[in-house]
N, C-alpha and C. Protein backbone atom coordinates (compact mmCIF):
# COMPACT_ATOMS: atom_id res chain seq x y z
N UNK A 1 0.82 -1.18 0.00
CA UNK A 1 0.00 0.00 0.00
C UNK A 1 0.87 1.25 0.00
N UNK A 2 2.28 1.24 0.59
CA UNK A 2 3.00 2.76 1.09
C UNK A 2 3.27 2.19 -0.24
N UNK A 3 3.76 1.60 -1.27
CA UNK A 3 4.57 1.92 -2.18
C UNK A 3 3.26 2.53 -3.18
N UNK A 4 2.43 2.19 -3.87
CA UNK A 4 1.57 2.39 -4.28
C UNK A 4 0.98 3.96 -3.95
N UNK A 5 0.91 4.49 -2.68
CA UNK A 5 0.92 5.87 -2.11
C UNK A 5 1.64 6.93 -2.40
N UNK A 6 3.37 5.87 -2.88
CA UNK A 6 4.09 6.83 -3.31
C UNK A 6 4.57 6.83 -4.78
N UNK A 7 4.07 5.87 -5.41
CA UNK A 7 3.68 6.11 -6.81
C UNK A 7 2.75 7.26 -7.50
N UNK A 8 1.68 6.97 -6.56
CA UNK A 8 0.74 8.51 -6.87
C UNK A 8 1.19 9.63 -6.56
N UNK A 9 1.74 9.72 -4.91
CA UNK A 9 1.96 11.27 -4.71
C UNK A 9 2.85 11.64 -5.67
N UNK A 10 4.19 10.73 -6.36
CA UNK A 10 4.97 11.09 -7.31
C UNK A 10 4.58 11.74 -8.36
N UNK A 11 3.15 11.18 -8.98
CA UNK A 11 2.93 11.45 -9.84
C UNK A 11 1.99 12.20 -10.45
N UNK A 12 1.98 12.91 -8.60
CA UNK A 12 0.77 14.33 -8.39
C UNK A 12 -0.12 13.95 -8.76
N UNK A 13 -0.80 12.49 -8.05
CA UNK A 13 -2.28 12.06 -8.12
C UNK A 13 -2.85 12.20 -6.37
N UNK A 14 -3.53 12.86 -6.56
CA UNK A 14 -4.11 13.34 -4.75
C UNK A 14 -4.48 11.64 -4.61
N UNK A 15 -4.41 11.71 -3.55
CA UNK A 15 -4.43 10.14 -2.49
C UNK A 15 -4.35 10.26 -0.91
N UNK A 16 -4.82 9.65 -0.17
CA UNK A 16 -5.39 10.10 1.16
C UNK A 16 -4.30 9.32 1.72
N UNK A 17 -4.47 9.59 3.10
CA UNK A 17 -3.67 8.93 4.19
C UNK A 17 -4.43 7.70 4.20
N UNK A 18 -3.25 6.37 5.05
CA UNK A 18 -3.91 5.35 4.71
C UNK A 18 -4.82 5.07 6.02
N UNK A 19 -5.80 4.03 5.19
CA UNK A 19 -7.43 4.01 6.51
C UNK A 19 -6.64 2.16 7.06
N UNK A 20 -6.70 2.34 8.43
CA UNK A 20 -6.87 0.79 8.82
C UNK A 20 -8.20 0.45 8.94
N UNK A 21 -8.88 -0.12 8.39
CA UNK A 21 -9.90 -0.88 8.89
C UNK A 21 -9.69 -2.07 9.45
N UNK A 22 -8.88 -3.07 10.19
CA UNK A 22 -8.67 -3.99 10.68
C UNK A 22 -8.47 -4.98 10.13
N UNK A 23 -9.66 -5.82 9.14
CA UNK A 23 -9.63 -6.74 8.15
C UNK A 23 -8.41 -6.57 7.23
N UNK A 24 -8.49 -4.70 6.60
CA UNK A 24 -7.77 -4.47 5.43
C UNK A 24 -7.79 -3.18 5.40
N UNK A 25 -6.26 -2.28 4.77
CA UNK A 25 -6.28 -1.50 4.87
C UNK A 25 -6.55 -0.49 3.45
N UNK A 26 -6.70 0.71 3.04
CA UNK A 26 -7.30 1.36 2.36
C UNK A 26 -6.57 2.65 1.55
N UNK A 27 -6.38 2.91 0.85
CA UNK A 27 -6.43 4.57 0.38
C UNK A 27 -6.97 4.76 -0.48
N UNK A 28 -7.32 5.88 -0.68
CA UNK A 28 -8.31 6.46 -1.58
C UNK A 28 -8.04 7.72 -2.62
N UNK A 29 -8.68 7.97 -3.74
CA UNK A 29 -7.86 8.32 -4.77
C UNK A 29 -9.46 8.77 -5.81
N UNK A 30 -8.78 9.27 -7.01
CA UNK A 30 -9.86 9.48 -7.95
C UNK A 30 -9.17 8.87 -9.05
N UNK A 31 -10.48 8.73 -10.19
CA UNK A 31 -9.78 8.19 -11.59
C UNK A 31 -9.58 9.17 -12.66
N UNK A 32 -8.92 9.56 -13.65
CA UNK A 32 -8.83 10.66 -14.49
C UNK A 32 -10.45 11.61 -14.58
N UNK A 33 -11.63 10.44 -14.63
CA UNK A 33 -12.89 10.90 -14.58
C UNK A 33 -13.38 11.61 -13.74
N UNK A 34 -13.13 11.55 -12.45
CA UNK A 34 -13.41 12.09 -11.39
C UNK A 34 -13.87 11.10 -10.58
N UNK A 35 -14.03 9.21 -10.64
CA UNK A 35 -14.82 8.75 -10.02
C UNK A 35 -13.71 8.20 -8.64
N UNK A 36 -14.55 8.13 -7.32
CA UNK A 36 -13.41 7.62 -6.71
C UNK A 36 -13.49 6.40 -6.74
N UNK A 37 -11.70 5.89 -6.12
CA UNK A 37 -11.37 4.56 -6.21
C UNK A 37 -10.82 4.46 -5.09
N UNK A 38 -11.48 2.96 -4.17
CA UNK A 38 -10.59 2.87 -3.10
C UNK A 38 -9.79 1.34 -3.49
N UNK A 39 -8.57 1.79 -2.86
CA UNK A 39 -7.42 0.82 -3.15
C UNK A 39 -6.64 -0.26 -1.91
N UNK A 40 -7.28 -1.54 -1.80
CA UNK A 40 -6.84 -2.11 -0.83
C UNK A 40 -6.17 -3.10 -0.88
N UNK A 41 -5.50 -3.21 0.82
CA UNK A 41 -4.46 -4.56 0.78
C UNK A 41 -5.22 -5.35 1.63
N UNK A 42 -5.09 -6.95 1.92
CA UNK A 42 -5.43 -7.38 2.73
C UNK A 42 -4.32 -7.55 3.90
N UNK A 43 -5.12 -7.51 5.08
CA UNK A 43 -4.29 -7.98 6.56
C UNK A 43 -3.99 -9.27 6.92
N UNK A 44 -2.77 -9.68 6.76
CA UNK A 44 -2.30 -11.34 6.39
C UNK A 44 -3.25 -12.02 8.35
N UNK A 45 -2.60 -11.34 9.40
CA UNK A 45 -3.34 -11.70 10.57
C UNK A 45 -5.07 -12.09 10.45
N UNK A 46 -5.70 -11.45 9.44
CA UNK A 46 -7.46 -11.70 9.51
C UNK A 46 -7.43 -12.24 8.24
N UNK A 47 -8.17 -13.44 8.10
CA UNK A 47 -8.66 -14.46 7.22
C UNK A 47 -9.87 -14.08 7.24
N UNK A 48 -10.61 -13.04 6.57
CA UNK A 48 -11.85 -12.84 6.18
C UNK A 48 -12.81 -13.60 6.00
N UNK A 49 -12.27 -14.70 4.93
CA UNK A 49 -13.24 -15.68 4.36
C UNK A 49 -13.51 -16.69 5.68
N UNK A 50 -12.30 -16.84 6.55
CA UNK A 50 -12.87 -18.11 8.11
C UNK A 50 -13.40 -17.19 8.67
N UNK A 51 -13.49 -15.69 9.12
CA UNK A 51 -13.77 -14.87 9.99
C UNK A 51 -14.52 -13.70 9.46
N UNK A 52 -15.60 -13.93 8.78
CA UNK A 52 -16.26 -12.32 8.52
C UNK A 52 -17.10 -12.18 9.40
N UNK A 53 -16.75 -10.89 9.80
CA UNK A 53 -17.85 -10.01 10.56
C UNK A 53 -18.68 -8.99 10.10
N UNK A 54 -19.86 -8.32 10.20
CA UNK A 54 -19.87 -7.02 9.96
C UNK A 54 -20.32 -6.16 11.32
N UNK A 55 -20.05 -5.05 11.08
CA UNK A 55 -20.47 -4.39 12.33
C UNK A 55 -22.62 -3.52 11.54
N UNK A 56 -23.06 -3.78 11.14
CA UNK A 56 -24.03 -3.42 10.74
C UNK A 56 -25.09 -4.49 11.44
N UNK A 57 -25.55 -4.19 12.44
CA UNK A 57 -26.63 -4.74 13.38
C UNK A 57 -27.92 -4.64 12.57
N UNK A 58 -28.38 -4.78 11.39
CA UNK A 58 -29.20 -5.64 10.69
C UNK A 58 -28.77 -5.79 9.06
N UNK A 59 -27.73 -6.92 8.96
CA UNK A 59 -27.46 -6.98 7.40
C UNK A 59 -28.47 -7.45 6.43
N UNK A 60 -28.09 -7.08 5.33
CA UNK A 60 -28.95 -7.40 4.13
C UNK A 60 -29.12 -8.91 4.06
N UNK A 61 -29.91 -9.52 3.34
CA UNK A 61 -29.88 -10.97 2.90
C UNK A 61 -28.68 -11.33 2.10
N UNK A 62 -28.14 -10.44 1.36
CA UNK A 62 -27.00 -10.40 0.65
C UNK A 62 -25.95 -10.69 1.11
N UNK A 63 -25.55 -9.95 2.64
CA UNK A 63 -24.40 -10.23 3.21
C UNK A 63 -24.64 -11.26 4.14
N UNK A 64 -26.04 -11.64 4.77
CA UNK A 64 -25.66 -12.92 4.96
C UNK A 64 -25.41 -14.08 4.54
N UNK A 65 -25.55 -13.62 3.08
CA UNK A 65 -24.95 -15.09 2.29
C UNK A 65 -23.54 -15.51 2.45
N UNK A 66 -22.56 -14.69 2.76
CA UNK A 66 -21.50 -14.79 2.94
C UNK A 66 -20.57 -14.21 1.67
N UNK A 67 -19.69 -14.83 1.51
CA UNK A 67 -18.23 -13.94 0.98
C UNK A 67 -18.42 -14.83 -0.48
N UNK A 68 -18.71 -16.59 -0.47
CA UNK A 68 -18.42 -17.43 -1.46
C UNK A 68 -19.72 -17.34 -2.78
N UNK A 69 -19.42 -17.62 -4.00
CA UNK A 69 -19.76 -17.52 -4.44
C UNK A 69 -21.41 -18.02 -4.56
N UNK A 70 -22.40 -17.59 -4.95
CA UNK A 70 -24.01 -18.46 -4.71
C UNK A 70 -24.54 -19.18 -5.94
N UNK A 71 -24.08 -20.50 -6.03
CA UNK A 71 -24.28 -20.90 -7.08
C UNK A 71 -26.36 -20.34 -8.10
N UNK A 72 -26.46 -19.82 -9.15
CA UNK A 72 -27.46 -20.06 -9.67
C UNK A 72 -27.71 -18.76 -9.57
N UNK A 73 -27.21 -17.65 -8.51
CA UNK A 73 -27.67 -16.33 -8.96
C UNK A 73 -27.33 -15.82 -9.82
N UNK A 74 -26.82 -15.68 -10.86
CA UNK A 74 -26.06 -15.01 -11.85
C UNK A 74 -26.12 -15.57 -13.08
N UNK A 75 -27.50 -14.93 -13.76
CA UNK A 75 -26.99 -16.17 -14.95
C UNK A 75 -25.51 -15.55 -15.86
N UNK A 76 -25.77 -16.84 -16.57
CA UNK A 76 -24.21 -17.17 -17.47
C UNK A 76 -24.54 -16.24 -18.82
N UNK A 77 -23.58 -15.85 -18.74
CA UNK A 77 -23.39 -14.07 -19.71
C UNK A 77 -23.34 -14.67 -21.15
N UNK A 78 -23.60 -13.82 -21.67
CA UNK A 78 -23.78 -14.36 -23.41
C UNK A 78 -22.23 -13.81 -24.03
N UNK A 79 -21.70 -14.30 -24.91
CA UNK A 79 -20.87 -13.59 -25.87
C UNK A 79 -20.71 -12.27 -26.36
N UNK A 80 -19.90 -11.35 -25.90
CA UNK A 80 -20.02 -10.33 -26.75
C UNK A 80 -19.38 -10.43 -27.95
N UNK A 81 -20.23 -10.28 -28.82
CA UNK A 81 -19.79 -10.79 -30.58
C UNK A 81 -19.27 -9.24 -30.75
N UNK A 82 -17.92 -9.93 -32.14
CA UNK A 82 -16.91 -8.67 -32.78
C UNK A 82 -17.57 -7.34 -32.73
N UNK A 83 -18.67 -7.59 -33.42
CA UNK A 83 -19.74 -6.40 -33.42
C UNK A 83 -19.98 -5.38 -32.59
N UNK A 84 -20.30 -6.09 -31.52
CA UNK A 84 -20.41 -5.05 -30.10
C UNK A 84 -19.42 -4.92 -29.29
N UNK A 85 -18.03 -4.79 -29.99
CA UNK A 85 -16.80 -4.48 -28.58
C UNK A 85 -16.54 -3.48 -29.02
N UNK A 86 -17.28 -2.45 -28.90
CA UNK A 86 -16.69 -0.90 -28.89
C UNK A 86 -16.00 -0.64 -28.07
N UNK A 87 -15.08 0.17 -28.41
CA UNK A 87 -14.17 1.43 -27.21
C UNK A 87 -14.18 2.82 -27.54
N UNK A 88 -15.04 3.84 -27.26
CA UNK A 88 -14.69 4.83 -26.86
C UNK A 88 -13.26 5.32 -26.41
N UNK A 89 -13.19 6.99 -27.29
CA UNK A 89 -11.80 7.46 -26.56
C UNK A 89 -12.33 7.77 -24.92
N UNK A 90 -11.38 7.66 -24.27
CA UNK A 90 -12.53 8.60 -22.45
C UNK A 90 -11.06 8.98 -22.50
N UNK A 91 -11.25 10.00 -21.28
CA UNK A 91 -10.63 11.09 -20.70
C UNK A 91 -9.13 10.49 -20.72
N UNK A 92 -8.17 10.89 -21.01
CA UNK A 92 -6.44 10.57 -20.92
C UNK A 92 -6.11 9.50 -21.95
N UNK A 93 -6.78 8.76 -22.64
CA UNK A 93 -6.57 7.49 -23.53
C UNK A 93 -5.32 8.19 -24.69
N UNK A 94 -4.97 9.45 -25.05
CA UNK A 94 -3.60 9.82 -26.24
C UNK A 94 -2.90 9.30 -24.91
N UNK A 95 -2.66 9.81 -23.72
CA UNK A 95 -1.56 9.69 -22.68
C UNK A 95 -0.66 8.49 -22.74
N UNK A 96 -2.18 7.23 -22.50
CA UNK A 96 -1.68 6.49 -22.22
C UNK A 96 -1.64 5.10 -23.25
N UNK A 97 -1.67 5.82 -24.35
CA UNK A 97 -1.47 4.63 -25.61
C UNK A 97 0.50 4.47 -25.76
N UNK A 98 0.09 3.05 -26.04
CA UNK A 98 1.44 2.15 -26.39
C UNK A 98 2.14 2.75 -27.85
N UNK A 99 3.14 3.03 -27.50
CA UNK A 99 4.23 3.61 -28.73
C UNK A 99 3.68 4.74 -29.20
């Protein structure tokens, strides 16, 4: 995470001090767009997946499903055919093109 912190400040990308949340720790940042992004490590001491908690004294049905995947919610995605893989230029794309 500190190296990553100091990749940005280098590169005069605003980025916050880092957050412990216990599980895992955090910094936070924007994307050329303006959207934010938070950027985390995990805490080798907390095994999330044997040990999740939340502190939200009535969770969703969602989070009590847990962390693993739920078989059957999701259906299975179709192909995106040649046709429909557009890319748009977005914000910085001359910057950061190859050669």
């Amino acid at each position: 995470m500190w190296e990553l912190m100091g990749k940005l400040d280098a590169a005069r990308i605003p980025v916050s001090d880092g957050v412990d949340h216990g599980f895992l720790r955090s910094i936070y940042t924007f994307d050329p767009n303006g959207i934010p992004l938070e950027l985390t490590c995990e805490q080798p001491q907390h095994d999330i997946a044997a040990d999740p908690r939340t502190a939200d004294l009535e969770p969703t049905p969602a989070t009590l499903e847990g962390l693993g995947p739920v078989p059957g919610y999701w259906p299975e995605p179709d192909e995106v055919s040649a046709d429909e893989r557009i890319l748009v230029p977005g914000e910085g794309h001359k910057e950061f093109q190859d050669g």
